[in-house]
PDB file of N, CA and C in Angstrom:
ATOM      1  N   UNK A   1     -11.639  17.252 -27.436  1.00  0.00           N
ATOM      2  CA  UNK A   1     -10.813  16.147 -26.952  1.00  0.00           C
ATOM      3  C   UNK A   1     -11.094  14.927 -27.829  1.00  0.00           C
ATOM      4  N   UNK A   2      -9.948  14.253 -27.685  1.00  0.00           N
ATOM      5  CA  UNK A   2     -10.204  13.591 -29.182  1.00  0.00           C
ATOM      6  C   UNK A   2     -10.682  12.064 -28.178  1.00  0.00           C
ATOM      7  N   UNK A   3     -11.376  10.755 -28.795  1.00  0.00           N
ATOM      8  CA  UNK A   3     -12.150   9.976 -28.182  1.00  0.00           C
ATOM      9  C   UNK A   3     -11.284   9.168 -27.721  1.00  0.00           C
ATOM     10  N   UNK A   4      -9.934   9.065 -28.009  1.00  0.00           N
ATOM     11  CA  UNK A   4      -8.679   7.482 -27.586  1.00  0.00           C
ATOM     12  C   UNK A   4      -8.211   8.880 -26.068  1.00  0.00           C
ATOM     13  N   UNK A   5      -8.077   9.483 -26.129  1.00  0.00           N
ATOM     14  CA  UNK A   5      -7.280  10.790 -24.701  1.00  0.00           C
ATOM     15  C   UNK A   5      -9.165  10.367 -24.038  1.00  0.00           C
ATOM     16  N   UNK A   6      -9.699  10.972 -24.145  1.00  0.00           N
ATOM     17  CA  UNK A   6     -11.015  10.109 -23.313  1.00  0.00           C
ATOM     18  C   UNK A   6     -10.839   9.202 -22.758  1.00  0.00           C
ATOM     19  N   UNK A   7     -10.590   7.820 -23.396  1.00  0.00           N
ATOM     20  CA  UNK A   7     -10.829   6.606 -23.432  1.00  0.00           C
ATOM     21  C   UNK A   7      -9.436   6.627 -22.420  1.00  0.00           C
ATOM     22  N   UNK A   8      -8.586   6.851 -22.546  1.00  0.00           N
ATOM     23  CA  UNK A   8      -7.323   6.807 -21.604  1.00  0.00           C
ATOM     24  C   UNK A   8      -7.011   6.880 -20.691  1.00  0.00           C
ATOM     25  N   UNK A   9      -8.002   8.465 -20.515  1.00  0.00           N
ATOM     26  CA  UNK A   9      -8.195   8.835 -18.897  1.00  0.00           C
ATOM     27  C   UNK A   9      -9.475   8.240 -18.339  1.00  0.00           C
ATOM     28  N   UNK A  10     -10.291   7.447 -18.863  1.00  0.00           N
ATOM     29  CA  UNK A  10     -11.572   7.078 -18.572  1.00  0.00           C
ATOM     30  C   UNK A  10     -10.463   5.810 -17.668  1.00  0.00           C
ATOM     31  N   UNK A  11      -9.878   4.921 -18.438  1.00  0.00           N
ATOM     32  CA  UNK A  11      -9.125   3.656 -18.177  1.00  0.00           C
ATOM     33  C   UNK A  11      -8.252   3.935 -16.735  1.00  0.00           C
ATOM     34  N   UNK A  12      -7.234   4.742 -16.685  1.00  0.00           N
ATOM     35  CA  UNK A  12      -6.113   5.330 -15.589  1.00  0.00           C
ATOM     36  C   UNK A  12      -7.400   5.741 -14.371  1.00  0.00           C
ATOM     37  N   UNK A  13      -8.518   6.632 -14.863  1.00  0.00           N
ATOM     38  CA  UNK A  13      -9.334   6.713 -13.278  1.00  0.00           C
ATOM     39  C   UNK A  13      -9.704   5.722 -13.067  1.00  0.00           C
ATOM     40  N   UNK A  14     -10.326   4.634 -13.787  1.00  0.00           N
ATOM     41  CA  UNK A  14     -10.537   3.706 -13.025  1.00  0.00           C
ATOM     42  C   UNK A  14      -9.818   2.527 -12.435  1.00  0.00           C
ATOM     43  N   UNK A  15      -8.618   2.118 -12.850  1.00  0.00           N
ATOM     44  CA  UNK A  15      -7.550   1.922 -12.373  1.00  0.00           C
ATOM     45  C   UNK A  15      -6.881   2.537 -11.192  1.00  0.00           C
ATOM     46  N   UNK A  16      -6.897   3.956 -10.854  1.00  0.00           N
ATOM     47  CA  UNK A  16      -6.166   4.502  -9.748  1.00  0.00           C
ATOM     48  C   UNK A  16      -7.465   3.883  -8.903  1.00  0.00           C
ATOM     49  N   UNK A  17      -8.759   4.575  -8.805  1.00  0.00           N
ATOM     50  CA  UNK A  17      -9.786   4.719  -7.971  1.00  0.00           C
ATOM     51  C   UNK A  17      -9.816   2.969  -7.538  1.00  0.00           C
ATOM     52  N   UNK A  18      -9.462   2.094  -8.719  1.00  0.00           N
ATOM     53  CA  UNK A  18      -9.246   0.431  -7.698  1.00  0.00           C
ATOM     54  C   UNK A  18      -8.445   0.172  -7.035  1.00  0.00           C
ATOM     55  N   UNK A  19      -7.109   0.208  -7.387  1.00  0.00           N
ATOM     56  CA  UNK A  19      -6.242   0.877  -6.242  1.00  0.00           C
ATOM     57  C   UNK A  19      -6.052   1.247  -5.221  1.00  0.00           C
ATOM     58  N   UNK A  20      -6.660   2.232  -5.425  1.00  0.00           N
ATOM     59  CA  UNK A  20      -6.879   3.169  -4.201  1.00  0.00           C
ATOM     60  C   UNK A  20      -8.146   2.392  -2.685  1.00  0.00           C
ATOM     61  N   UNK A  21      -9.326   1.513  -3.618  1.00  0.00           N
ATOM     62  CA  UNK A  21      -9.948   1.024  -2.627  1.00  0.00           C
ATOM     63  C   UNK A  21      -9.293  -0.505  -2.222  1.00  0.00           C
ATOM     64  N   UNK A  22      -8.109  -0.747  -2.949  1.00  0.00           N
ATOM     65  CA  UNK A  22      -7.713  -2.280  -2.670  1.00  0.00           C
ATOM     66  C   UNK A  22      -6.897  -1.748  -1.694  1.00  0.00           C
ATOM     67  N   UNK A  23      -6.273  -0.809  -1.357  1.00  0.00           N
ATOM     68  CA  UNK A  23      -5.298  -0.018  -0.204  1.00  0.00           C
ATOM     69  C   UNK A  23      -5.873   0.185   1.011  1.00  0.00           C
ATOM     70  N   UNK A  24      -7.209   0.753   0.648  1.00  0.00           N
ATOM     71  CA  UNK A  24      -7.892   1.072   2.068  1.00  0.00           C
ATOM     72  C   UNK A  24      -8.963  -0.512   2.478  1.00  0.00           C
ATOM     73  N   UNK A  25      -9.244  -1.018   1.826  1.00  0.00           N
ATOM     74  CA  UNK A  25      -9.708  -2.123   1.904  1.00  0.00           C
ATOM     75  C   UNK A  25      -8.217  -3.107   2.874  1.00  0.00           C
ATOM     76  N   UNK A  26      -7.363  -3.249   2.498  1.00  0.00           N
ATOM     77  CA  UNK A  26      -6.269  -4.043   2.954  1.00  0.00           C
ATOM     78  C   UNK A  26      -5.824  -3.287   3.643  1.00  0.00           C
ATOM     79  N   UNK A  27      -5.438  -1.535   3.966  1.00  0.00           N
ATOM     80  CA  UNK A  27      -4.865  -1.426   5.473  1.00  0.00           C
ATOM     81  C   UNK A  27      -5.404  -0.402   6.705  1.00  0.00           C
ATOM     82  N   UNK A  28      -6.758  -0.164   5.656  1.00  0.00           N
ATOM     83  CA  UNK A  28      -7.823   0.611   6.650  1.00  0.00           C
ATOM     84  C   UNK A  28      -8.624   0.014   7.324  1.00  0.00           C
ATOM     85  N   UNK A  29     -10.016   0.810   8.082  1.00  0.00           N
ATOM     86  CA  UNK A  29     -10.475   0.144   9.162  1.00  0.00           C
ATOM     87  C   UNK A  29     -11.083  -1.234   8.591  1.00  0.00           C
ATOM     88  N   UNK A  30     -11.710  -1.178   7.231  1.00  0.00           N
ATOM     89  CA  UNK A  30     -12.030  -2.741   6.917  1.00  0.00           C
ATOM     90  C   UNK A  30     -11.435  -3.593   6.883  1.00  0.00           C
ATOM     91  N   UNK A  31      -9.833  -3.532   7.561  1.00  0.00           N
ATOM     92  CA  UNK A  31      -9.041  -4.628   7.722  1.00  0.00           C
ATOM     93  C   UNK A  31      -8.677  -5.353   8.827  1.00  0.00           C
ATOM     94  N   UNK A  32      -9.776  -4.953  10.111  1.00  0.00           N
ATOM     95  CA  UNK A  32      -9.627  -5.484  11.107  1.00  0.00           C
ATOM     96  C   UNK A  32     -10.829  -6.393  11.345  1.00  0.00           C
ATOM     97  N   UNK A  33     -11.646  -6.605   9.972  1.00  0.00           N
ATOM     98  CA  UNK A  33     -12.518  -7.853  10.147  1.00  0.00           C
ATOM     99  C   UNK A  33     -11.492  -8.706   9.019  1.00  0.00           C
ATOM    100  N   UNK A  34     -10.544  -8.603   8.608  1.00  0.00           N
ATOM    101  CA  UNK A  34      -9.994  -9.847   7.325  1.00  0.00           C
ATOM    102  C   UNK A  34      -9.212 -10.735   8.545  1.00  0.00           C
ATOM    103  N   UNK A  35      -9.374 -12.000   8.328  1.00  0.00           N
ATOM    104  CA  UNK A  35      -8.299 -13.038   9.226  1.00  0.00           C
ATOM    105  C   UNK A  35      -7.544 -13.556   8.197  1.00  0.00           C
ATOM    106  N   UNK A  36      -6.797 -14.104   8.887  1.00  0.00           N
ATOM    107  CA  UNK A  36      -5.661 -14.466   8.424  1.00  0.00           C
ATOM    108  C   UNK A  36      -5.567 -16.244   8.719  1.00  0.00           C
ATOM    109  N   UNK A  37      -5.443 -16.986   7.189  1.00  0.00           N
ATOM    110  CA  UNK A  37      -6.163 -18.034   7.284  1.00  0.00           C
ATOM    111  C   UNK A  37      -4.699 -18.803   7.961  1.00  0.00           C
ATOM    112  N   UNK A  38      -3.347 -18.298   7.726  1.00  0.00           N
ATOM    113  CA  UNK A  38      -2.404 -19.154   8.174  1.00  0.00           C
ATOM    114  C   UNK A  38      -1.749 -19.581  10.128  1.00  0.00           C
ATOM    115  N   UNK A  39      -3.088 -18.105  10.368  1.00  0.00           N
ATOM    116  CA  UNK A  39      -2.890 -17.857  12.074  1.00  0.00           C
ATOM    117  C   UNK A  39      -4.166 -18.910  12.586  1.00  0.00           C
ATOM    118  N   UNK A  40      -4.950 -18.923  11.304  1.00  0.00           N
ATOM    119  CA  UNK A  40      -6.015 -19.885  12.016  1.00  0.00           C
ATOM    120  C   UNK A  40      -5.645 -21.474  12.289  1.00  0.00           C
ATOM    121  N   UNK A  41      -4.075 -21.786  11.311  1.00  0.00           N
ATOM    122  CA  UNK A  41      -4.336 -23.596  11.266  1.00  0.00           C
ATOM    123  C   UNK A  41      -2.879 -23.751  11.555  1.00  0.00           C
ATOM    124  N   UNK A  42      -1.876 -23.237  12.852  1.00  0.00           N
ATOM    125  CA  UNK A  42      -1.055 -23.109  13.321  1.00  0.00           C
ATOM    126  C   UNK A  42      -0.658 -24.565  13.697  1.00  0.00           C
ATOM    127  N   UNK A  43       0.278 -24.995  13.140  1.00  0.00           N
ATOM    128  CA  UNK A  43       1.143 -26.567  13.913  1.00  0.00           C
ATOM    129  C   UNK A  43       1.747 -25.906  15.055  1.00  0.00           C
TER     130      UNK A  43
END
């Protein structure tokens, strides 16, 4: 395998795999400690 096809798929996994935790981070169970700063300062 040549070192730039390495380097490519090295780049795309780590890209999906952030992704993937910015998804479950924002609509999995760790998203029922995030508030919501615009419900906090309601006119």
């Amino acid at each position: 395998m040549e070192p730039a096809i390495a380097l490519n798929i090295s780049i795309c996994a780590a890209i999906v795999s952030l992704t993937g935790y910015a998804i479950y981070t924002a609509f999995g169970p760790p998203a029922k400690e995030l508030n919501d700063p615009f419900e906090d300062h309601e006119d």
